[in-house]
PDB file of N, CA and C in Angstrom:
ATOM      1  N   UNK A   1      26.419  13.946  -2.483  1.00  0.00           N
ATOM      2  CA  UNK A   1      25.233  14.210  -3.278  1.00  0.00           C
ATOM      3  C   UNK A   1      25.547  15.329  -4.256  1.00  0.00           C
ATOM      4  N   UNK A   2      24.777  15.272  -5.174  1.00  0.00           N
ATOM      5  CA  UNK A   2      25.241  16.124  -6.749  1.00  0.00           C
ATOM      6  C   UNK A   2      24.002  16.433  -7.323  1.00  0.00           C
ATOM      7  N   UNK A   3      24.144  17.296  -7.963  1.00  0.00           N
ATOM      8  CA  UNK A   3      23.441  17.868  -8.781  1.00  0.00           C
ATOM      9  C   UNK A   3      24.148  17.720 -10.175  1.00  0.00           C
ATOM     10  N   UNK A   4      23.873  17.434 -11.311  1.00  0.00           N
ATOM     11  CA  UNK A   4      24.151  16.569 -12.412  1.00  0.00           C
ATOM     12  C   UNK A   4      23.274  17.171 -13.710  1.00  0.00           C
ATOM     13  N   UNK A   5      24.306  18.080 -14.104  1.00  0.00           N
ATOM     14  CA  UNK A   5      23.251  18.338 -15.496  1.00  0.00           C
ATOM     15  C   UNK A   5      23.784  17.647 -16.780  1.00  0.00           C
ATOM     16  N   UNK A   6      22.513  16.884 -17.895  1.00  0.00           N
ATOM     17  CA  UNK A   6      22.588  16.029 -18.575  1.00  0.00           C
ATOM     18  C   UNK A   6      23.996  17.056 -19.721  1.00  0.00           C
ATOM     19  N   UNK A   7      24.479  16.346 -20.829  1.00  0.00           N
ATOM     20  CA  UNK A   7      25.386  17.592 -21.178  1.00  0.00           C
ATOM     21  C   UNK A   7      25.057  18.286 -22.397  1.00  0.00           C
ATOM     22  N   UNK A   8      24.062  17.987 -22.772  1.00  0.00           N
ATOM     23  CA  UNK A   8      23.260  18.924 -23.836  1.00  0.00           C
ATOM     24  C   UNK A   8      22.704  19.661 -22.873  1.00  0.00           C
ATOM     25  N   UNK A   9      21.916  19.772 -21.589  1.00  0.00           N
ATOM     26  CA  UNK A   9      21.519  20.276 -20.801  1.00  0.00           C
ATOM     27  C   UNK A   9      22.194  21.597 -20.571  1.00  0.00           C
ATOM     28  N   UNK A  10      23.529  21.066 -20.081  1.00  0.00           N
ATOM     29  CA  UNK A  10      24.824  21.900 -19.404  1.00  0.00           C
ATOM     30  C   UNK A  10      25.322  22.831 -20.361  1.00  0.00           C
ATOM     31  N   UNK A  11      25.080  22.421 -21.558  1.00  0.00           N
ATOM     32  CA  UNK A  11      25.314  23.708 -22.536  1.00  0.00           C
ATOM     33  C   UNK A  11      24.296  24.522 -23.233  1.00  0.00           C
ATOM     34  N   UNK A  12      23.185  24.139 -22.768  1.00  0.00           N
ATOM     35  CA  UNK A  12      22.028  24.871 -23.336  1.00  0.00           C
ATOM     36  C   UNK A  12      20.832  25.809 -22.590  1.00  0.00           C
ATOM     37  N   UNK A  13      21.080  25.350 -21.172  1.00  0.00           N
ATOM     38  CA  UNK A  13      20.205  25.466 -20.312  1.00  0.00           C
ATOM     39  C   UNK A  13      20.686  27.516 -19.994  1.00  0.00           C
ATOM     40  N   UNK A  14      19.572  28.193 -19.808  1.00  0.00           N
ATOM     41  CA  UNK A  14      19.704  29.444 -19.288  1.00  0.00           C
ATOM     42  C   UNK A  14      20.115  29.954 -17.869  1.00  0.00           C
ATOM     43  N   UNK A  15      20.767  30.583 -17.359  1.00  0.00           N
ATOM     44  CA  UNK A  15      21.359  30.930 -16.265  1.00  0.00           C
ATOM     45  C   UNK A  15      20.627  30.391 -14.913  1.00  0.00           C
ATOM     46  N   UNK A  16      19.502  31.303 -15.117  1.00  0.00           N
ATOM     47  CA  UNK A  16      17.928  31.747 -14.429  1.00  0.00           C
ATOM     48  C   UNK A  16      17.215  30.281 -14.385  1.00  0.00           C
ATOM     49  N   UNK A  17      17.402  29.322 -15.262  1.00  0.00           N
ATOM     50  CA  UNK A  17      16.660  27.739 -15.446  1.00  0.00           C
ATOM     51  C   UNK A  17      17.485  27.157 -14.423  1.00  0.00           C
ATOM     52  N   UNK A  18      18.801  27.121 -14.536  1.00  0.00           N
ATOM     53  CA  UNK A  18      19.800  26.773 -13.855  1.00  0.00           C
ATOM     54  C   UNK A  18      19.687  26.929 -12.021  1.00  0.00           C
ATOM     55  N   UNK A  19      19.612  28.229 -12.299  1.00  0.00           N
ATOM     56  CA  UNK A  19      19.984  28.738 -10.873  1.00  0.00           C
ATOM     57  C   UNK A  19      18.047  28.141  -9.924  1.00  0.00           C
ATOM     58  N   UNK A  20      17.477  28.072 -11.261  1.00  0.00           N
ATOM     59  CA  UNK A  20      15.858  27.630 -10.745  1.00  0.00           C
ATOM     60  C   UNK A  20      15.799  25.859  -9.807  1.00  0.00           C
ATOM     61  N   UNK A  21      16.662  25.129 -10.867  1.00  0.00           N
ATOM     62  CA  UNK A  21      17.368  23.383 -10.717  1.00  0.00           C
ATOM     63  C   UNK A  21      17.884  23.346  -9.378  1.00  0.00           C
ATOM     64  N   UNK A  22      18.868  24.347  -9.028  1.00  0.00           N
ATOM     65  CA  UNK A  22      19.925  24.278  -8.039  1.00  0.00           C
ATOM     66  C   UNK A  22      18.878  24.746  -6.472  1.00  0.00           C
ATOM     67  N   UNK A  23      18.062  25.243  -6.968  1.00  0.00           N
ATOM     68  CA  UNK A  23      16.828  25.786  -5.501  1.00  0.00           C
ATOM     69  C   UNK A  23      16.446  24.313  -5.473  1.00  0.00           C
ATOM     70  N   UNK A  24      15.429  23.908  -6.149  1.00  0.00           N
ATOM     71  CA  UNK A  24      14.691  22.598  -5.694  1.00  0.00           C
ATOM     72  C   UNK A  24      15.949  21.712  -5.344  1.00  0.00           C
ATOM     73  N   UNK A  25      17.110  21.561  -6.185  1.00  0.00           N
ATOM     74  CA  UNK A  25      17.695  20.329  -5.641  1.00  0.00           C
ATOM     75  C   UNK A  25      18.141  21.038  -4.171  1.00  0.00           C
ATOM     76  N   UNK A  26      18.444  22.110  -3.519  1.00  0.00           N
ATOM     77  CA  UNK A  26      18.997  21.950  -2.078  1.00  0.00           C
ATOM     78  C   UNK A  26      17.617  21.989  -1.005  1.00  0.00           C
ATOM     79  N   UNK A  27      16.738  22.225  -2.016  1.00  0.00           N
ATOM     80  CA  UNK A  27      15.609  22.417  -0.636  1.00  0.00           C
ATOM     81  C   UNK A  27      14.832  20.858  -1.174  1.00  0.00           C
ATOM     82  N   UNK A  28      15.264  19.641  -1.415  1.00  0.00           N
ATOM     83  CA  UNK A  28      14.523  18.138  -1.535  1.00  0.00           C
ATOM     84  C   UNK A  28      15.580  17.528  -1.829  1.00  0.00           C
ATOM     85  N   UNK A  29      16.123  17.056  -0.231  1.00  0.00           N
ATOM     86  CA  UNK A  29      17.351  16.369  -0.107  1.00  0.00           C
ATOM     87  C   UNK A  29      16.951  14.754  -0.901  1.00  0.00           C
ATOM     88  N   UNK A  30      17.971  14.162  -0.851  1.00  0.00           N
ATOM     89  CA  UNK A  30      17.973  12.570  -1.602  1.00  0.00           C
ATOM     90  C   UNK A  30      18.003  11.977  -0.125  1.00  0.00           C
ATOM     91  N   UNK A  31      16.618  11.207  -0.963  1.00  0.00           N
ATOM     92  CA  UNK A  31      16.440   9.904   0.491  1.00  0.00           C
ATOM     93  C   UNK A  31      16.902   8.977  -0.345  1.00  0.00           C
ATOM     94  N   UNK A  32      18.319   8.373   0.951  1.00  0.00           N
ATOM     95  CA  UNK A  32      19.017   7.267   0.521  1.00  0.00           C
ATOM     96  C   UNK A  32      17.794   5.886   0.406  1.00  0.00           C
ATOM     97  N   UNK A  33      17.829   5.293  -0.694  1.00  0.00           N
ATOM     98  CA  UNK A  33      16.972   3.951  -0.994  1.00  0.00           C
ATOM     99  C   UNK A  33      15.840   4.609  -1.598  1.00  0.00           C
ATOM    100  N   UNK A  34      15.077   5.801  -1.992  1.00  0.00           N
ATOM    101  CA  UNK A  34      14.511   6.284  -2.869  1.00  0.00           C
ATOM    102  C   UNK A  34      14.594   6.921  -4.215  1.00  0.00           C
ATOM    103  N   UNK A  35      13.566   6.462  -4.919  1.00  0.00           N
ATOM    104  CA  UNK A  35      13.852   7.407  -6.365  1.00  0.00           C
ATOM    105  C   UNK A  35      12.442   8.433  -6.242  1.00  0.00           C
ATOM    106  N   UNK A  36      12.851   9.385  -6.574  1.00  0.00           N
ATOM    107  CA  UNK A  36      12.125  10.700  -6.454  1.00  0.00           C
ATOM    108  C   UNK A  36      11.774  11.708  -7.670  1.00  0.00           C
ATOM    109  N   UNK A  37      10.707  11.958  -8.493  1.00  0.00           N
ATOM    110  CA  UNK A  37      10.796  12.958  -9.985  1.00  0.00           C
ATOM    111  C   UNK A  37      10.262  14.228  -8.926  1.00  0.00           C
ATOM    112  N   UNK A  38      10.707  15.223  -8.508  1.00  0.00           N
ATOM    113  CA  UNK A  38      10.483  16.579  -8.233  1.00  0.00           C
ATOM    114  C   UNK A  38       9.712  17.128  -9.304  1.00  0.00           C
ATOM    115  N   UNK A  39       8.553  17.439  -9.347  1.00  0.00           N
ATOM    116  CA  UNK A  39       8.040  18.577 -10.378  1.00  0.00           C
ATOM    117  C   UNK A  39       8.746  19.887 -10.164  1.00  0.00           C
ATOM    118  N   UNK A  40       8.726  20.584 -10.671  1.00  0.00           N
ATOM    119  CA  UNK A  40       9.413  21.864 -11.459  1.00  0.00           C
ATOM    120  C   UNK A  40       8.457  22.934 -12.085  1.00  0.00           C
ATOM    121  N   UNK A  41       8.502  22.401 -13.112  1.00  0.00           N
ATOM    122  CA  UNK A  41       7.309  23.251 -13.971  1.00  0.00           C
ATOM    123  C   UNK A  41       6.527  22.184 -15.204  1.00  0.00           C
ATOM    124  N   UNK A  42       5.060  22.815 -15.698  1.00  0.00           N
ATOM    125  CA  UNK A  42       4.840  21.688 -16.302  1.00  0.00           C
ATOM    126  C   UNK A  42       3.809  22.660 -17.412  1.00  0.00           C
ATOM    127  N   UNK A  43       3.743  22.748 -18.948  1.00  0.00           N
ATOM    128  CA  UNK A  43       3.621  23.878 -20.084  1.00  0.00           C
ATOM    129  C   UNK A  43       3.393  22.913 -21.488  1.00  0.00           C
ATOM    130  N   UNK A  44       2.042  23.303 -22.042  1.00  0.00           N
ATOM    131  CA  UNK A  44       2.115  22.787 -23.805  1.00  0.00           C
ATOM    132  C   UNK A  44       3.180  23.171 -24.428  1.00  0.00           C
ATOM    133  N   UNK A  45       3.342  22.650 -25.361  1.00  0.00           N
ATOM    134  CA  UNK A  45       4.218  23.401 -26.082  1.00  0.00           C
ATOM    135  C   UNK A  45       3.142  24.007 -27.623  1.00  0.00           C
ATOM    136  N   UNK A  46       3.816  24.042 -28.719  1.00  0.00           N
ATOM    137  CA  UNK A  46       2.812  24.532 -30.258  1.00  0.00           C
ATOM    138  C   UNK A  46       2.454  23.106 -30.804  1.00  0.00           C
ATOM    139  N   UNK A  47       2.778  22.124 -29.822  1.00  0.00           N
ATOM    140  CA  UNK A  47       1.817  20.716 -30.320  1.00  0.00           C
ATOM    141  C   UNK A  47       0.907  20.317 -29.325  1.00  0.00           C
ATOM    142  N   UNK A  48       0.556  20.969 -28.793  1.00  0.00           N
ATOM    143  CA  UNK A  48      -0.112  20.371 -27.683  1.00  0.00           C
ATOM    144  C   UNK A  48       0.593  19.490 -26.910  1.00  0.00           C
ATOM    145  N   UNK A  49       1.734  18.874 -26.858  1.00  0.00           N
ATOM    146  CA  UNK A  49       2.217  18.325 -25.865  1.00  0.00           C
ATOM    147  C   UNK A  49       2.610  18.318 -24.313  1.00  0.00           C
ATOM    148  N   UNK A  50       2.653  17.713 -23.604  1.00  0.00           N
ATOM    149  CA  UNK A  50       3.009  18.236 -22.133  1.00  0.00           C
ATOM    150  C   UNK A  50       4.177  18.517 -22.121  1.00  0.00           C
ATOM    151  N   UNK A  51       4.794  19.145 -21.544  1.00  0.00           N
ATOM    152  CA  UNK A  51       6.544  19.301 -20.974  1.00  0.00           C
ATOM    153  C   UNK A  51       6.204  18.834 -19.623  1.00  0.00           C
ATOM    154  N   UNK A  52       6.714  18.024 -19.105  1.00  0.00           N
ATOM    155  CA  UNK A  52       6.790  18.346 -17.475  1.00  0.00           C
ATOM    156  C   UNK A  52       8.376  17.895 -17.063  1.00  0.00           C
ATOM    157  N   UNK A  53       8.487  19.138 -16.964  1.00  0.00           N
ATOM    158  CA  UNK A  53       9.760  19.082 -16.121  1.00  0.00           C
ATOM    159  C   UNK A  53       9.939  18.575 -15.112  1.00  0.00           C
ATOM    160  N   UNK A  54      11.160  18.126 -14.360  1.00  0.00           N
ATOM    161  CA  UNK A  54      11.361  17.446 -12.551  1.00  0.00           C
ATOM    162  C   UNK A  54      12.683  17.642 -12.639  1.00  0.00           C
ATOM    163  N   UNK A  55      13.122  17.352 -11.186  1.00  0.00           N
ATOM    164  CA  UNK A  55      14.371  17.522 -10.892  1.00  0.00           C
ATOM    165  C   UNK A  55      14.370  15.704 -10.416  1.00  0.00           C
ATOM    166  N   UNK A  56      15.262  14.926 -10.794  1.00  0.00           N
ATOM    167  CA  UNK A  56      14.667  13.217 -11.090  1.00  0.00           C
ATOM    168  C   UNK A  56      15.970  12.884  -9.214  1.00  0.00           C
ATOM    169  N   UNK A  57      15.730  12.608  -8.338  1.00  0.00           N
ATOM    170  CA  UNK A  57      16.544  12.506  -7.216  1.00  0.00           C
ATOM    171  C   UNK A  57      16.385  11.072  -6.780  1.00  0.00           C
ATOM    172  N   UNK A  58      17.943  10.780  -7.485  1.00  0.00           N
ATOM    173  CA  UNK A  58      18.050   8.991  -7.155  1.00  0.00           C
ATOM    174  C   UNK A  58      18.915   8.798  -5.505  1.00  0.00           C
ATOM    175  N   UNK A  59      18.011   7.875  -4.858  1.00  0.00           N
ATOM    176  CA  UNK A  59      18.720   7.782  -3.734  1.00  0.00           C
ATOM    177  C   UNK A  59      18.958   6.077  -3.854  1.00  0.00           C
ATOM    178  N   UNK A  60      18.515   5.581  -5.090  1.00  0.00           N
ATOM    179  CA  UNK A  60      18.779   4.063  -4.874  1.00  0.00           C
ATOM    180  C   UNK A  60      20.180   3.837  -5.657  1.00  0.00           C
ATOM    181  N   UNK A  61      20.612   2.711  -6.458  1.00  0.00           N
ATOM    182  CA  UNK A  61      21.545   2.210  -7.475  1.00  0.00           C
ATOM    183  C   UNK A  61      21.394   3.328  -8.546  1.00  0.00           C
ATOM    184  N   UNK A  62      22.492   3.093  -9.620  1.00  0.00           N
ATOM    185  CA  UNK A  62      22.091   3.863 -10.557  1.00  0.00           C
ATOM    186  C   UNK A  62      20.961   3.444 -11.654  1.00  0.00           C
ATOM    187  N   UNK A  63      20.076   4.302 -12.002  1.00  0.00           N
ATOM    188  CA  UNK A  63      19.102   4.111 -12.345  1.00  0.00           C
ATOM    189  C   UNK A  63      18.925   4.633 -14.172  1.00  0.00           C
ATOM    190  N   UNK A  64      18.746   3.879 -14.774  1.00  0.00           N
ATOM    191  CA  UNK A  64      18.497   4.254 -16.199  1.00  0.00           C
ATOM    192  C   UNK A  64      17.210   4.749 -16.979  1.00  0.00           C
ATOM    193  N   UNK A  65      16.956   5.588 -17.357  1.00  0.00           N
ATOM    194  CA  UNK A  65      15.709   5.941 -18.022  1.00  0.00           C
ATOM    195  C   UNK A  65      15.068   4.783 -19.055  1.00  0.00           C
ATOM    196  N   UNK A  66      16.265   4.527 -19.989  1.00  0.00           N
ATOM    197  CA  UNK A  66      15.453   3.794 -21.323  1.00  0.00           C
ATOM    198  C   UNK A  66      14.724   2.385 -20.734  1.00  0.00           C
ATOM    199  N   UNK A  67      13.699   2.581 -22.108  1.00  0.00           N
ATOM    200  CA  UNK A  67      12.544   1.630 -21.572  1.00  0.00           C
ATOM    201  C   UNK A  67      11.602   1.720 -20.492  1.00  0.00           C
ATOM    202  N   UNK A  68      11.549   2.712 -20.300  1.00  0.00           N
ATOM    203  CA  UNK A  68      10.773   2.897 -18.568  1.00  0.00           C
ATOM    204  C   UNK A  68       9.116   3.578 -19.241  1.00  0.00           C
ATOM    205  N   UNK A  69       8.364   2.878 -18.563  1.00  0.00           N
ATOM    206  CA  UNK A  69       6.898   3.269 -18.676  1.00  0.00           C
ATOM    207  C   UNK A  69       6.538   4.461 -17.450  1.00  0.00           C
ATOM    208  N   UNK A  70       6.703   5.748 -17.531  1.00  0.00           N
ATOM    209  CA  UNK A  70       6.265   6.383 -16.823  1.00  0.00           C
ATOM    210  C   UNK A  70       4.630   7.116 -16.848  1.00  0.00           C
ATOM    211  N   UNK A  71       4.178   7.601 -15.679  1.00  0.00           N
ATOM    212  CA  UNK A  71       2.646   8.407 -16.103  1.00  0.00           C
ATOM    213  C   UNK A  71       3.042   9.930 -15.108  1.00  0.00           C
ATOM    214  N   UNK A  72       2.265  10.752 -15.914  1.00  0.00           N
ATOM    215  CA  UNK A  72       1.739  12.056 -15.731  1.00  0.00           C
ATOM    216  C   UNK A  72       0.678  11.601 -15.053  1.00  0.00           C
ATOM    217  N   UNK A  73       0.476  12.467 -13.530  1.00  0.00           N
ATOM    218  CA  UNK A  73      -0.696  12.082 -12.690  1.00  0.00           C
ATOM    219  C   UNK A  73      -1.107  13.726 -12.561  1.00  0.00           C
ATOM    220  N   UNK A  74      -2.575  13.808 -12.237  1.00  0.00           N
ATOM    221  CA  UNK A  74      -3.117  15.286 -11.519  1.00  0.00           C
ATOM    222  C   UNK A  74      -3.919  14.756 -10.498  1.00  0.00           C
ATOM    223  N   UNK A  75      -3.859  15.061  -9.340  1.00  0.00           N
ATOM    224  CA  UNK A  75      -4.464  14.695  -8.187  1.00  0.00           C
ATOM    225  C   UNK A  75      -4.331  13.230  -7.965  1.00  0.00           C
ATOM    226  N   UNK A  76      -3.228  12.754  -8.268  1.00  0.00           N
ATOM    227  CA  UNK A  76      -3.188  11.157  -7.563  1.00  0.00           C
ATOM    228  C   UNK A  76      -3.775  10.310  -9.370  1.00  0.00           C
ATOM    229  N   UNK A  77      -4.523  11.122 -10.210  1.00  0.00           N
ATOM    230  CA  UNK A  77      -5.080  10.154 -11.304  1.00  0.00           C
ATOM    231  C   UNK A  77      -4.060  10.314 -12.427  1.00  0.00           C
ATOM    232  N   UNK A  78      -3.826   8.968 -13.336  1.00  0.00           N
ATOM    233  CA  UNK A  78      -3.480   8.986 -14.585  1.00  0.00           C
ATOM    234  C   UNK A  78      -4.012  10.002 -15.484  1.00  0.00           C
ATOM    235  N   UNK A  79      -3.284  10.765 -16.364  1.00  0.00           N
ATOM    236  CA  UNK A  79      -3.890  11.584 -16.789  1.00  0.00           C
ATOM    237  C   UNK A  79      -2.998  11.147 -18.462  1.00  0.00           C
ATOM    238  N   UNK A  80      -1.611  10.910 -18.516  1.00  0.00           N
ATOM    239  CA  UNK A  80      -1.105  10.613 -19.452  1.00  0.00           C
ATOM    240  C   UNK A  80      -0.140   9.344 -19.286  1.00  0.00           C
ATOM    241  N   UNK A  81       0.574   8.558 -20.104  1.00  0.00           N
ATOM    242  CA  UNK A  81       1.232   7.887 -19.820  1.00  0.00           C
ATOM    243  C   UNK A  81       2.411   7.661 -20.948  1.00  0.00           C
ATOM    244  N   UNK A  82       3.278   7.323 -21.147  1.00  0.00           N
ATOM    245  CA  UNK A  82       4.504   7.091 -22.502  1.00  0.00           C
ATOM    246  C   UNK A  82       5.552   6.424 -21.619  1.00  0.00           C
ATOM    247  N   UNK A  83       5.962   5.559 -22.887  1.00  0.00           N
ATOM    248  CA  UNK A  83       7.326   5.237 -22.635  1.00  0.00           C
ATOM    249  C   UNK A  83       8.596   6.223 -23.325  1.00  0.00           C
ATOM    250  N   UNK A  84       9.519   5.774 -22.343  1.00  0.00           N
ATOM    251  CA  UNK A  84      10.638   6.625 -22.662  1.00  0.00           C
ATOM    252  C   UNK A  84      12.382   5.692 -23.113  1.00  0.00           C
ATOM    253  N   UNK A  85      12.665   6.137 -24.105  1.00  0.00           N
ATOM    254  CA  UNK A  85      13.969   5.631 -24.551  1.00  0.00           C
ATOM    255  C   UNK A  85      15.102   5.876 -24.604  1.00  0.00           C
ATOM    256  N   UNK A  86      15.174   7.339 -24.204  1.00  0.00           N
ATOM    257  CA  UNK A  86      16.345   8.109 -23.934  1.00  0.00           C
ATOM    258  C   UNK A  86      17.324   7.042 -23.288  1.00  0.00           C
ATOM    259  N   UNK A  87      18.523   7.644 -23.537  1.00  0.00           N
ATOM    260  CA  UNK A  87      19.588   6.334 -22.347  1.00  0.00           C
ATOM    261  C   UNK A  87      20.433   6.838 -20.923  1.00  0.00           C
ATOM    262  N   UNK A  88      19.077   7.990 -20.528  1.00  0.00           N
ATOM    263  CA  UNK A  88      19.526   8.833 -19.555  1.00  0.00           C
ATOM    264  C   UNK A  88      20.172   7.883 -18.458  1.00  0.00           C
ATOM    265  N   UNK A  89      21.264   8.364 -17.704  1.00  0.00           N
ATOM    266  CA  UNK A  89      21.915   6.960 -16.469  1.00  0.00           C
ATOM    267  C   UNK A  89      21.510   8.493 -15.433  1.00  0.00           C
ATOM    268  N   UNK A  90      20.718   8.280 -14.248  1.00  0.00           N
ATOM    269  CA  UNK A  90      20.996   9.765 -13.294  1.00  0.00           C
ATOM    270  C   UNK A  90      22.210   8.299 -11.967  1.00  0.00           C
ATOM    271  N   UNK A  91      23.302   8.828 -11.572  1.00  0.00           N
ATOM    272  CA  UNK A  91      23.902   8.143 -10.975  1.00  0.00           C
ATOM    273  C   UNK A  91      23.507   7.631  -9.554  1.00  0.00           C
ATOM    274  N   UNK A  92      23.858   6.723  -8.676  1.00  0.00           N
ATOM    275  CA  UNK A  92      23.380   6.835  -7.668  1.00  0.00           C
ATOM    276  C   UNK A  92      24.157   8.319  -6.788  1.00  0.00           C
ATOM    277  N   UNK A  93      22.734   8.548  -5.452  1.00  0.00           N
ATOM    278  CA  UNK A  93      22.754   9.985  -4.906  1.00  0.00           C
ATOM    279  C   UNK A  93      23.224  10.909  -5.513  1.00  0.00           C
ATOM    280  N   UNK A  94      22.709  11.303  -6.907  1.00  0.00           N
ATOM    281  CA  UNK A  94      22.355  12.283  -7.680  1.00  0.00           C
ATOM    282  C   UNK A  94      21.334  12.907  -7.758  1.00  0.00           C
ATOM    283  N   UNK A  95      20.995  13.995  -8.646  1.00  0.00           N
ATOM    284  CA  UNK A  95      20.015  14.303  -8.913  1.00  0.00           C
ATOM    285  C   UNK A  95      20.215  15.236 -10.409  1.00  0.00           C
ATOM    286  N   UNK A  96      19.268  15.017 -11.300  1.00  0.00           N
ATOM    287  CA  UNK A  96      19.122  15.447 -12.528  1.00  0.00           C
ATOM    288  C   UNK A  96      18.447  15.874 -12.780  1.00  0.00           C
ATOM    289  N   UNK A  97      18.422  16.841 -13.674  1.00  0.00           N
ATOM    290  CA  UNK A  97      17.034  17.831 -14.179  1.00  0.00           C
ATOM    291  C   UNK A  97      16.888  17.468 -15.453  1.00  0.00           C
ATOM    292  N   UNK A  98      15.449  17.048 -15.146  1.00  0.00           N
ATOM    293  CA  UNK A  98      14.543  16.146 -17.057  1.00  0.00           C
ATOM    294  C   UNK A  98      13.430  16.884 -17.274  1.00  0.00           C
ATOM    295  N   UNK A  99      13.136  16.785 -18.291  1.00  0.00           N
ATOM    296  CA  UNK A  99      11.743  17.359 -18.986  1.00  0.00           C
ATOM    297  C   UNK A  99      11.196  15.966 -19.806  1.00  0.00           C
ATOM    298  N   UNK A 100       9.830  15.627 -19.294  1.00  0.00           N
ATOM    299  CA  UNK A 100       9.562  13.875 -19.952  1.00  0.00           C
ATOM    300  C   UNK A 100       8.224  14.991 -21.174  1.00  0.00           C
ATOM    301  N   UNK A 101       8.246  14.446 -22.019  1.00  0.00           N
ATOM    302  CA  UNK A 101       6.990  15.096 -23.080  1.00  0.00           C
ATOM    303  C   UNK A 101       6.253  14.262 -23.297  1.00  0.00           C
ATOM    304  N   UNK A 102       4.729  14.661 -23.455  1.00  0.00           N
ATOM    305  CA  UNK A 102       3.604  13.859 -22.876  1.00  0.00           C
ATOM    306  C   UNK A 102       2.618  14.090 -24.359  1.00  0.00           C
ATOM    307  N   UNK A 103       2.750  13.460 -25.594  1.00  0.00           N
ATOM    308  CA  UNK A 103       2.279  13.691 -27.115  1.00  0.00           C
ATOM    309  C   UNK A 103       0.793  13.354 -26.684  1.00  0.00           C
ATOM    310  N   UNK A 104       0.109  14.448 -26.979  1.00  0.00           N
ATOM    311  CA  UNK A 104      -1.679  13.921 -27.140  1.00  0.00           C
ATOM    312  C   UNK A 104      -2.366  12.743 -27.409  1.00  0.00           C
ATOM    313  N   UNK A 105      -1.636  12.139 -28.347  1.00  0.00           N
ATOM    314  CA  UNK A 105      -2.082  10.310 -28.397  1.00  0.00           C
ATOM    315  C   UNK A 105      -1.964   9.450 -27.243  1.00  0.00           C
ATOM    316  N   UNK A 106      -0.941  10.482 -26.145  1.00  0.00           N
ATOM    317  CA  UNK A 106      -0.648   9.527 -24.921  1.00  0.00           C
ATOM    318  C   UNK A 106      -2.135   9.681 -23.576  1.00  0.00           C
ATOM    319  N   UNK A 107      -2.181  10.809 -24.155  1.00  0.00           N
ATOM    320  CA  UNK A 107      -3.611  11.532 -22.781  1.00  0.00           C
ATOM    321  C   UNK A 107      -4.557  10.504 -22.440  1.00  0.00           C
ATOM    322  N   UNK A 108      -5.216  10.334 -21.363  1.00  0.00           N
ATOM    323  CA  UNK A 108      -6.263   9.506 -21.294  1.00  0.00           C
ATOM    324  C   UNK A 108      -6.962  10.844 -21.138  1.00  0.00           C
ATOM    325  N   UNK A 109      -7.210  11.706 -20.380  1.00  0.00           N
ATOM    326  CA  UNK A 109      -7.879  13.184 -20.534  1.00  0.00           C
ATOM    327  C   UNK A 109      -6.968  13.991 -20.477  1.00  0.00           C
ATOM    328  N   UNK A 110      -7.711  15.471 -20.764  1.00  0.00           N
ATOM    329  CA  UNK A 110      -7.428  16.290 -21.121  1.00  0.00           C
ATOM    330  C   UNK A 110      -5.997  17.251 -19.823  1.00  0.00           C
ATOM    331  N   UNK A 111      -5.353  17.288 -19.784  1.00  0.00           N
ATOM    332  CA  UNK A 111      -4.244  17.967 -18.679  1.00  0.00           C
ATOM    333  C   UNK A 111      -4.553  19.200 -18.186  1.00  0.00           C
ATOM    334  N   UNK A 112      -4.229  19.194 -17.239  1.00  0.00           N
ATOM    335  CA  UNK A 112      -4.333  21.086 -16.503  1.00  0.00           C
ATOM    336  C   UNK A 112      -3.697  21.500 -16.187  1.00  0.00           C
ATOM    337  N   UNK A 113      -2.012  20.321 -15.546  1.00  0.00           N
ATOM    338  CA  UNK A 113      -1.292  21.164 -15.827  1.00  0.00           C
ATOM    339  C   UNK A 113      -1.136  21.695 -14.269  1.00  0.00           C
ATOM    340  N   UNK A 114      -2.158  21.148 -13.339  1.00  0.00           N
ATOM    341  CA  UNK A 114      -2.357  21.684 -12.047  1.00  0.00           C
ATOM    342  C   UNK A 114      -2.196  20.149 -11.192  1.00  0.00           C
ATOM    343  N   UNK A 115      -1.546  20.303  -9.934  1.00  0.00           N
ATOM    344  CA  UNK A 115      -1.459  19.521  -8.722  1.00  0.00           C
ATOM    345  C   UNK A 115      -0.631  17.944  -9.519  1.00  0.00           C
ATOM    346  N   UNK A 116       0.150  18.270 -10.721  1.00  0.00           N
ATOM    347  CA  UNK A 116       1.080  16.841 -11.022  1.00  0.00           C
ATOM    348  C   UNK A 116       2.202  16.562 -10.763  1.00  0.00           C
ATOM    349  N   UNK A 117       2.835  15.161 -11.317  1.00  0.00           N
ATOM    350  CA  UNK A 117       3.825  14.688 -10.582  1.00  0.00           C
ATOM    351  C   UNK A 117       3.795  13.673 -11.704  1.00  0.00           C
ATOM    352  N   UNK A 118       5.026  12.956 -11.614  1.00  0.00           N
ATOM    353  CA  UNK A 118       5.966  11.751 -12.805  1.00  0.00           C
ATOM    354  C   UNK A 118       5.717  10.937 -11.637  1.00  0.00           C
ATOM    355  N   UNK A 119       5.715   9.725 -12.132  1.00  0.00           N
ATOM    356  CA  UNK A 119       5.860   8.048 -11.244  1.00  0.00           C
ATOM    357  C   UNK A 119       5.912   7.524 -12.245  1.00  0.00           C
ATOM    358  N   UNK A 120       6.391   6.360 -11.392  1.00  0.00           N
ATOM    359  CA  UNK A 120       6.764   4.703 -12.229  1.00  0.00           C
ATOM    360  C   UNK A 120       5.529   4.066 -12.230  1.00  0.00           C
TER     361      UNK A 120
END
């Protein structure tokens, strides 16, 4: 099992962000035959957009981002939804640290930002 930073990631990412990735990935082991988005942290940015970060923990095949319809949930509800095109590969029993961005046209309401999570 690995921890896997994307490689724009690996050269951009801050020590302290880093050393933040490497906590969640040893304390939320990979369940073999699961895919898992770890929340992290989750922040507007100066567009109103969501950031929500995860630490993404593939325990199935390798798994590809592009084309994937994911949603932003708060308490179990849809709150946003987008597709994504990136051509991220996280390998099998890996784990990767993503930030998915959530553009205001995507919101069904308004975000808080409190009690969320990424799913398929």
């Amino acid at each position: 099992m690995t921890l896997l930073f994307e490689e724009k990631w690996d050269r951009t990412i801050a020590p302290r962000d880093r050393k933040m990735f490497q906590t969640v990935y040893e304390e939320n082991p990979i369940d073999e035959g699961r895919l898992k988005f770890v929340p992290v942290r989750a922040a507007f940015n100066h567009q109103g957009c969501v950031l929500a970060s995860v630490c993404i923990l593939n325990g199935t095949n390798d798994w590809l981002l592009q084309d994937r319809l994911l949603y932003y949930k708060e308490k179990g509800d849809v709150v946003a939804q987008g597709p994504f095109t990136h051509d991220l590969l996280v390998p099998s029993m890996t784990a990767v640290p993503w930030t998915f961005i959530y553009h205001p046209n995507s919101f069904i309401r308004p975000p808080s930002l409190y009690n969320w999570e990424i799913s398929l």
